[in-house]
PDB file of N, CA and C in Angstrom:
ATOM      1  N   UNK A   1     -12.948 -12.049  17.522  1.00  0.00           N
ATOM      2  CA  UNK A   1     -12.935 -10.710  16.943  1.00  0.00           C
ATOM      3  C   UNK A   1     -12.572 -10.837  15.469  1.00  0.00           C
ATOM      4  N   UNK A   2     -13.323 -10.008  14.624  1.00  0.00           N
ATOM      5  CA  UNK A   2     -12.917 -10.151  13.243  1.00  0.00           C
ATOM      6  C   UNK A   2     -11.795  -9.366  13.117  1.00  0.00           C
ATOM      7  N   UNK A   3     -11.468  -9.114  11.850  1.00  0.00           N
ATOM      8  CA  UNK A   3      -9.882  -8.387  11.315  1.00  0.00           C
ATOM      9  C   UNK A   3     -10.444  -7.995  10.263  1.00  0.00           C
ATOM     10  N   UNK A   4      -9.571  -6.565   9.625  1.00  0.00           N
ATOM     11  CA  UNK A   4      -9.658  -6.081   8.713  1.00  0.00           C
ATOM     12  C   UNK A   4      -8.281  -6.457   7.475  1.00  0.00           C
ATOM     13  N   UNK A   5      -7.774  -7.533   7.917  1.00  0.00           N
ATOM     14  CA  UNK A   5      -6.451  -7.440   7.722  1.00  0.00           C
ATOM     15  C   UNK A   5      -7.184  -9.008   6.200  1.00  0.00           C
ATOM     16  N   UNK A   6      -6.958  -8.393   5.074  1.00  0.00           N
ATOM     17  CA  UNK A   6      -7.010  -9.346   4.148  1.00  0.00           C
ATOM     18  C   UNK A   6      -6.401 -10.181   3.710  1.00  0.00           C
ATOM     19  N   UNK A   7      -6.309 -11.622   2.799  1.00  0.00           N
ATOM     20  CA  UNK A   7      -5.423 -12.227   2.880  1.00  0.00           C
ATOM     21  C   UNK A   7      -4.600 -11.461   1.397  1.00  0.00           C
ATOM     22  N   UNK A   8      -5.098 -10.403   0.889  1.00  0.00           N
ATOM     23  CA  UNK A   8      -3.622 -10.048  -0.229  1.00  0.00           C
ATOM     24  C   UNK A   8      -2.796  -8.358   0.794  1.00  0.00           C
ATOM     25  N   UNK A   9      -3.393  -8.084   1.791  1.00  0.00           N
ATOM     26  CA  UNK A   9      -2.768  -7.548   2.392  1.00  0.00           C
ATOM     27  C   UNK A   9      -1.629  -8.515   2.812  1.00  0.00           C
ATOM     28  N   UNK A  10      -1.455  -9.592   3.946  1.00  0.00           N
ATOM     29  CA  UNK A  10      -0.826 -10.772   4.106  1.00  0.00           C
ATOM     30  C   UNK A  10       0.317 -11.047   2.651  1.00  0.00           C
ATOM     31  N   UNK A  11      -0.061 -11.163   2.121  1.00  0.00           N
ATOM     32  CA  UNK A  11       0.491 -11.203   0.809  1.00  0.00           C
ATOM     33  C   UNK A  11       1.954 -10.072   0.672  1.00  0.00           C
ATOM     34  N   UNK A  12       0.956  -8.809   0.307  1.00  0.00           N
ATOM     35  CA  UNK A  12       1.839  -7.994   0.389  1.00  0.00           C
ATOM     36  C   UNK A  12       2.938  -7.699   1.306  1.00  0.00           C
ATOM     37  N   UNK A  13       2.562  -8.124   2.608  1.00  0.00           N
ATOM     38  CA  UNK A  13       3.166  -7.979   3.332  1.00  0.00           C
ATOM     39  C   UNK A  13       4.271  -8.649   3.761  1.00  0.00           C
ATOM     40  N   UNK A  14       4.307  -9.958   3.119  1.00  0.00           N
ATOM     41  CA  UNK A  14       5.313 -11.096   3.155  1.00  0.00           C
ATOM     42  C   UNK A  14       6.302 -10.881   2.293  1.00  0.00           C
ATOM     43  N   UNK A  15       5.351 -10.257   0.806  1.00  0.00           N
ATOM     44  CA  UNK A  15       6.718 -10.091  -0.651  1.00  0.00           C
ATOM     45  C   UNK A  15       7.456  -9.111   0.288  1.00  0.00           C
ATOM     46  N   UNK A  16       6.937  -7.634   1.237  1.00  0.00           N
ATOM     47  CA  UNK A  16       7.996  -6.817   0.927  1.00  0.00           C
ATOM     48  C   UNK A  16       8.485  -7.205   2.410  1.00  0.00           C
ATOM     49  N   UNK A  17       8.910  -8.206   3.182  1.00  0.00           N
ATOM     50  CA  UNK A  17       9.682  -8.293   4.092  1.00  0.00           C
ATOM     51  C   UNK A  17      10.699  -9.733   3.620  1.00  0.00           C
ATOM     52  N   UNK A  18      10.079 -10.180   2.658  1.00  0.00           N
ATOM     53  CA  UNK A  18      10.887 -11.694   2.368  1.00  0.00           C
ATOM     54  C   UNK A  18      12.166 -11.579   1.514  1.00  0.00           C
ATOM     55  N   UNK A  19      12.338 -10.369   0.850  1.00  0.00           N
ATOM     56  CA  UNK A  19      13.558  -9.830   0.438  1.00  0.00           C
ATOM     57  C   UNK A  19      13.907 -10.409  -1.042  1.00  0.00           C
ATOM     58  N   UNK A  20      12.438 -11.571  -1.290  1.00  0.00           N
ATOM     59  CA  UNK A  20      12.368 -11.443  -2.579  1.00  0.00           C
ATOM     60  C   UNK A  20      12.404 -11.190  -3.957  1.00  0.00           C
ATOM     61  N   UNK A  21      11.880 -10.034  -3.404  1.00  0.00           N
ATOM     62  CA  UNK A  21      11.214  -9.072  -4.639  1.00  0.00           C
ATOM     63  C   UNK A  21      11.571  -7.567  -4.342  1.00  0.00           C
ATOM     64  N   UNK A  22      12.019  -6.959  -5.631  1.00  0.00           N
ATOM     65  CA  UNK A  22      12.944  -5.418  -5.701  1.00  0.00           C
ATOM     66  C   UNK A  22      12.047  -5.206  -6.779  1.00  0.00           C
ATOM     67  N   UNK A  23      10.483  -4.883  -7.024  1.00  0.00           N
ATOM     68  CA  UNK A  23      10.082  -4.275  -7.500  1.00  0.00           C
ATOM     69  C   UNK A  23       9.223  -3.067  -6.118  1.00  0.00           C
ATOM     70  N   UNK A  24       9.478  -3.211  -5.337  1.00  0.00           N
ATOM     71  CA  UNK A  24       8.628  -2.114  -4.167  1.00  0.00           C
ATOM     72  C   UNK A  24       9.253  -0.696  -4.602  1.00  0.00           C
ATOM     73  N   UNK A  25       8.266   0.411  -4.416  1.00  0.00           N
ATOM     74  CA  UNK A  25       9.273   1.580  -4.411  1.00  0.00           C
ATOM     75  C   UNK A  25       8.320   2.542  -3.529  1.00  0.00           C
ATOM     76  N   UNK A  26       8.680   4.196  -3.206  1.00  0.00           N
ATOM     77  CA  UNK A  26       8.431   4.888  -2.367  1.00  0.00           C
ATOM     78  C   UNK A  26       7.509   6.170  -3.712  1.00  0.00           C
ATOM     79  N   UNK A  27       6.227   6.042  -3.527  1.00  0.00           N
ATOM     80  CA  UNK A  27       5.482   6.742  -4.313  1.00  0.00           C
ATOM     81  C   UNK A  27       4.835   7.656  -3.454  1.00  0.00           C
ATOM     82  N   UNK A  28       5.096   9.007  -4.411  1.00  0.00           N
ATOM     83  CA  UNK A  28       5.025  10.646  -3.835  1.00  0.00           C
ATOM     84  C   UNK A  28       3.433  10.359  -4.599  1.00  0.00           C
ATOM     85  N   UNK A  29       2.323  10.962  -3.816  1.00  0.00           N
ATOM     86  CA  UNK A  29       0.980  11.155  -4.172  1.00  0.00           C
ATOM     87  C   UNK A  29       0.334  11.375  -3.135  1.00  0.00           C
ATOM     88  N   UNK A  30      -1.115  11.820  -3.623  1.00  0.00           N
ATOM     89  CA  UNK A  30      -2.004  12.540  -2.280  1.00  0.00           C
ATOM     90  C   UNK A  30      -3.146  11.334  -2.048  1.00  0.00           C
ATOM     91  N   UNK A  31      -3.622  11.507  -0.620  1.00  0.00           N
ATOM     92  CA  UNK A  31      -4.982  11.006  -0.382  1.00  0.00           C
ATOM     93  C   UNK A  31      -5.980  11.899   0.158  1.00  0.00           C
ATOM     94  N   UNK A  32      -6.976  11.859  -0.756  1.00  0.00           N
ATOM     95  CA  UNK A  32      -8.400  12.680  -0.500  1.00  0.00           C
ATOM     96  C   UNK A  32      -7.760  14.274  -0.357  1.00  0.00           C
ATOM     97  N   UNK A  33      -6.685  14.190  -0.862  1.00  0.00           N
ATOM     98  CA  UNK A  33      -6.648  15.714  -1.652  1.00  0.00           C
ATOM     99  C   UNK A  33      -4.994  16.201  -0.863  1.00  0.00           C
ATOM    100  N   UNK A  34      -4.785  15.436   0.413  1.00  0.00           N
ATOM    101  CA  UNK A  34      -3.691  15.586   1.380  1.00  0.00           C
ATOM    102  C   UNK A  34      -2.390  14.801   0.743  1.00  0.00           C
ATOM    103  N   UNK A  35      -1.423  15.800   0.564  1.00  0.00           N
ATOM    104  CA  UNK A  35      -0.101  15.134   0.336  1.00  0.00           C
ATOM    105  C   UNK A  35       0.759  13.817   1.643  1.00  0.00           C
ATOM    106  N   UNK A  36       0.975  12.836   0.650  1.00  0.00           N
ATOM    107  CA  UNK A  36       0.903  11.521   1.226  1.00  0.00           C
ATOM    108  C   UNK A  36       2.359  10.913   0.469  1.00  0.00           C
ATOM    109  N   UNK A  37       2.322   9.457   0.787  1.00  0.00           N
ATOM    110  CA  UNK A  37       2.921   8.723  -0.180  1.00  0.00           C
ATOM    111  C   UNK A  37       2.495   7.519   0.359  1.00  0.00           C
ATOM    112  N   UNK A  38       2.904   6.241  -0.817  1.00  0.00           N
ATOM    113  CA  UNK A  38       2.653   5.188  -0.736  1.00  0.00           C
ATOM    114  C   UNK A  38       3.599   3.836  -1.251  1.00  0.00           C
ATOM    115  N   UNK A  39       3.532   2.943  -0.403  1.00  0.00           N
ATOM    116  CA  UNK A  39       4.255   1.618  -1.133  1.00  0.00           C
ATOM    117  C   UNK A  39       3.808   0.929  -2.381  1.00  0.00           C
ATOM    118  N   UNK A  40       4.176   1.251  -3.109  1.00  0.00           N
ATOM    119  CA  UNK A  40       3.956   0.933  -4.438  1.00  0.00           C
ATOM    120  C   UNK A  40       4.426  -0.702  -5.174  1.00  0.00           C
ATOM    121  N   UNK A  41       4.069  -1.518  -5.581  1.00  0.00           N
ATOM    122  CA  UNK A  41       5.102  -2.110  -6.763  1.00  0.00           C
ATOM    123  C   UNK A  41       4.892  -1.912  -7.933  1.00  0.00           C
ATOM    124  N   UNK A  42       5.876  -2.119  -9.015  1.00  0.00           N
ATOM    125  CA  UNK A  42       5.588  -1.700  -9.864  1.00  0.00           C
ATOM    126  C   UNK A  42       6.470  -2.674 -10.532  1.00  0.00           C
ATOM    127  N   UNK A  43       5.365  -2.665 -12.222  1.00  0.00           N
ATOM    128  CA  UNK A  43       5.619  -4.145 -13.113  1.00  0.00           C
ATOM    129  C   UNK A  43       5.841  -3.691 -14.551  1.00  0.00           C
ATOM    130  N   UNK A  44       7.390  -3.863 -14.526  1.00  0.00           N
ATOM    131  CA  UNK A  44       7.184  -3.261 -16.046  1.00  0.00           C
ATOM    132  C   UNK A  44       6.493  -3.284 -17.177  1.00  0.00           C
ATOM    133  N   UNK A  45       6.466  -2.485 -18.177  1.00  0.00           N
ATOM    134  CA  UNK A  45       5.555  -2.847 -19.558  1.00  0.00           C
ATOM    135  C   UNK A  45       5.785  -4.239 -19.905  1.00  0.00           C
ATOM    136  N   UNK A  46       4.436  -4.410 -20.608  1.00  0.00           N
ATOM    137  CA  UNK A  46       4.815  -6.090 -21.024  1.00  0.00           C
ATOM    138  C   UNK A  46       3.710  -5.834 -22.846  1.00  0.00           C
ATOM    139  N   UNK A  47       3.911  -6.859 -23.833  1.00  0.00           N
ATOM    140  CA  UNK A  47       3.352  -6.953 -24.617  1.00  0.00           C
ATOM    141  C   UNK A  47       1.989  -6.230 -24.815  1.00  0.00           C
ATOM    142  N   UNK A  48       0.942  -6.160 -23.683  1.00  0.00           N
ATOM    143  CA  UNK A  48      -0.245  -5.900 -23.376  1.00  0.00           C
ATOM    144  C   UNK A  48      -0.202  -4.335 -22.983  1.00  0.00           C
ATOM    145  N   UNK A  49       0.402  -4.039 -22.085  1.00  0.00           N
ATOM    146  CA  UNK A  49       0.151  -3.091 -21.989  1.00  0.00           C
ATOM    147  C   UNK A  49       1.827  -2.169 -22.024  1.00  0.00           C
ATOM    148  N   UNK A  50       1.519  -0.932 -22.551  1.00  0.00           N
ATOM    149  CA  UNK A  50       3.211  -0.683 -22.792  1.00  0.00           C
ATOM    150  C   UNK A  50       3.828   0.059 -22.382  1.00  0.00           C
ATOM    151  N   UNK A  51       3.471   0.259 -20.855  1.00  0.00           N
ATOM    152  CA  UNK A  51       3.465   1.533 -19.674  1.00  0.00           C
ATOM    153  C   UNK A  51       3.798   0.816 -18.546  1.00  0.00           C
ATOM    154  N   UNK A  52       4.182   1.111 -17.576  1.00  0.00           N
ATOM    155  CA  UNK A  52       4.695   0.885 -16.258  1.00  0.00           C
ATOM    156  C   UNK A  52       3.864   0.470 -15.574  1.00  0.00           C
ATOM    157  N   UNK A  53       2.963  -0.315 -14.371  1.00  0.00           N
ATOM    158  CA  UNK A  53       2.099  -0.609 -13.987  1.00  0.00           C
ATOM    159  C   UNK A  53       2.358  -0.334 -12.675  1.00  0.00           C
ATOM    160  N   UNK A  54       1.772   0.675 -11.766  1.00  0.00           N
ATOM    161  CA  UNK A  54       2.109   0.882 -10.488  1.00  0.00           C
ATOM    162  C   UNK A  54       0.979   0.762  -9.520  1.00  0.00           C
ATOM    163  N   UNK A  55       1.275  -0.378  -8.381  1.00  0.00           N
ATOM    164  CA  UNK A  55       0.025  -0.954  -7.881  1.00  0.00           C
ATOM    165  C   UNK A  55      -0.006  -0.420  -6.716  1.00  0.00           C
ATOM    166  N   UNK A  56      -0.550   0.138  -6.076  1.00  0.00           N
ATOM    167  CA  UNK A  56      -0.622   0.839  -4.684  1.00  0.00           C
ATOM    168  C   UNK A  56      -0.605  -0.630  -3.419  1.00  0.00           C
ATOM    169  N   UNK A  57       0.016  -0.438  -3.016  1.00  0.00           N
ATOM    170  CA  UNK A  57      -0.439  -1.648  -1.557  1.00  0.00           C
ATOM    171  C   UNK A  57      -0.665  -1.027  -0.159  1.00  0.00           C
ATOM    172  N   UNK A  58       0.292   0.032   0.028  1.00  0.00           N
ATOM    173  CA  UNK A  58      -0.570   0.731   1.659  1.00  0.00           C
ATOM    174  C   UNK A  58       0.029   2.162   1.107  1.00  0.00           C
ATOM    175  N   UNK A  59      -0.714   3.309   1.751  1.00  0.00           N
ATOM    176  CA  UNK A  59      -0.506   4.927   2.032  1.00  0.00           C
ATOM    177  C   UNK A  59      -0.551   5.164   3.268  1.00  0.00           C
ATOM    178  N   UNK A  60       0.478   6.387   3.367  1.00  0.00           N
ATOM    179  CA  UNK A  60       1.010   6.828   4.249  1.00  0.00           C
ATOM    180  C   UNK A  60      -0.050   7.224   5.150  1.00  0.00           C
ATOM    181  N   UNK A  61      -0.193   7.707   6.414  1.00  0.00           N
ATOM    182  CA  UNK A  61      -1.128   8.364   7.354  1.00  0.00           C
ATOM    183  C   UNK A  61      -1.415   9.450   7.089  1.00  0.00           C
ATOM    184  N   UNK A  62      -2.019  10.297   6.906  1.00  0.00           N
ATOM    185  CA  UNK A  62      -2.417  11.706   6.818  1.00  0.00           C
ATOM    186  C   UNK A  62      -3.265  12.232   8.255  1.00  0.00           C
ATOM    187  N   UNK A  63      -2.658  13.747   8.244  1.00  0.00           N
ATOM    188  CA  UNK A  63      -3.005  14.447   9.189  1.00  0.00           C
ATOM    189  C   UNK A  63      -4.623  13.961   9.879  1.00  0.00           C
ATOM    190  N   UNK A  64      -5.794  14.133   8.254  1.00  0.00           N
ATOM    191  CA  UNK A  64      -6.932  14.032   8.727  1.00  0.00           C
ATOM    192  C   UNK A  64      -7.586  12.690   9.067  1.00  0.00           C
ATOM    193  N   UNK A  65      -6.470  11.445   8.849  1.00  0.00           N
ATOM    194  CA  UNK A  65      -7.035  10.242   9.157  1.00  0.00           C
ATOM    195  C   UNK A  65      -7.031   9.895  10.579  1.00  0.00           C
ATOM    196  N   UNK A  66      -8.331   9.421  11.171  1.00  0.00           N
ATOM    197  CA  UNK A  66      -7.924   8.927  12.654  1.00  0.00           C
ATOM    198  C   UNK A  66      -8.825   7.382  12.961  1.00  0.00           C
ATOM    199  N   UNK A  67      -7.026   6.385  13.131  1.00  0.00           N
ATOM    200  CA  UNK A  67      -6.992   5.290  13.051  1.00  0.00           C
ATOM    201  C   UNK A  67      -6.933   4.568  14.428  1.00  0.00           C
ATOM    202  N   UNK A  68      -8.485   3.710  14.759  1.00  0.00           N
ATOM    203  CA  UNK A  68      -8.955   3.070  15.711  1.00  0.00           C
ATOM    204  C   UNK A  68      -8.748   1.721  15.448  1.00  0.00           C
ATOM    205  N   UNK A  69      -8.869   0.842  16.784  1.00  0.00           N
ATOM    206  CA  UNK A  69      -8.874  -0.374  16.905  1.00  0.00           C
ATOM    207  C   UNK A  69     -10.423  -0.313  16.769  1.00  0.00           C
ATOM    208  N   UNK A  70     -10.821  -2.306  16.344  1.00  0.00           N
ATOM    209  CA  UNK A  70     -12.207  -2.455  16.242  1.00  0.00           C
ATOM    210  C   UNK A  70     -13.285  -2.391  17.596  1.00  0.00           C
ATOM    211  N   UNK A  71     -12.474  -1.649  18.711  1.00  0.00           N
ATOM    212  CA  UNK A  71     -13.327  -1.006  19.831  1.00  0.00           C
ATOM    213  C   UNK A  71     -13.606   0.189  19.980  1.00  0.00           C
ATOM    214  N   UNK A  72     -12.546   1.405  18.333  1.00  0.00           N
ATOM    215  CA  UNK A  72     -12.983   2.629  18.389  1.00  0.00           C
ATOM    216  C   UNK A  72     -11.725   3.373  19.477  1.00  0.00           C
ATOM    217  N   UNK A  73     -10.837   2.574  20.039  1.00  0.00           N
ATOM    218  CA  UNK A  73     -10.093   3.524  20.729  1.00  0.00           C
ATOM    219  C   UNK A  73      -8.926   3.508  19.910  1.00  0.00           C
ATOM    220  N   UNK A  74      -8.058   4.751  19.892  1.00  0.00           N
ATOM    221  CA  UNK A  74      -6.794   5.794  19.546  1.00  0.00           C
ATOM    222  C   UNK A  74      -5.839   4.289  19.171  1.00  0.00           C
ATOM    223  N   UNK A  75      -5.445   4.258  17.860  1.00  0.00           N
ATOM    224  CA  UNK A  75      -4.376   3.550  17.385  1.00  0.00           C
ATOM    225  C   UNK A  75      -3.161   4.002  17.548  1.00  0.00           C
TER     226      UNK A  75
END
């Protein structure tokens, strides 16, 4: 069976359980128009760019999403 599961998902998923890294934070925003939030990290300004850099890695569930296994049945 294939996976949807990528290897920088994997990634992500290791920084924010390995206790590493304290750049993760809890970001208030919508998906497809529905109030949401999301795991964020975020990288401070650097030379290049001179703004905060906030990278989305997963969002929250929303009402209208409906999330199946790759057989289509109820997650």
């Amino acid at each position: 069976m294939s996976t949807n599961i990528r290897p920088d998902h994997v990634s992500a998923f290791e920084a924010l359980t390995s206790g590493d890294y304290r750049n993760f934070a809890l970001f208030s925003c919508f998906v497809n128009g529905a109030p949401a939030s999301a795991i964020v990290a975020v990288t401070p300004p650097t030379d290049e760019c001179g703004e905060y850099l906030i990278t989305p890695l997963f969002v929250s569930v929303t009402p209208d999403m409906a999330l199946t296994d790759h057989d289509g049945g109820a997650a």
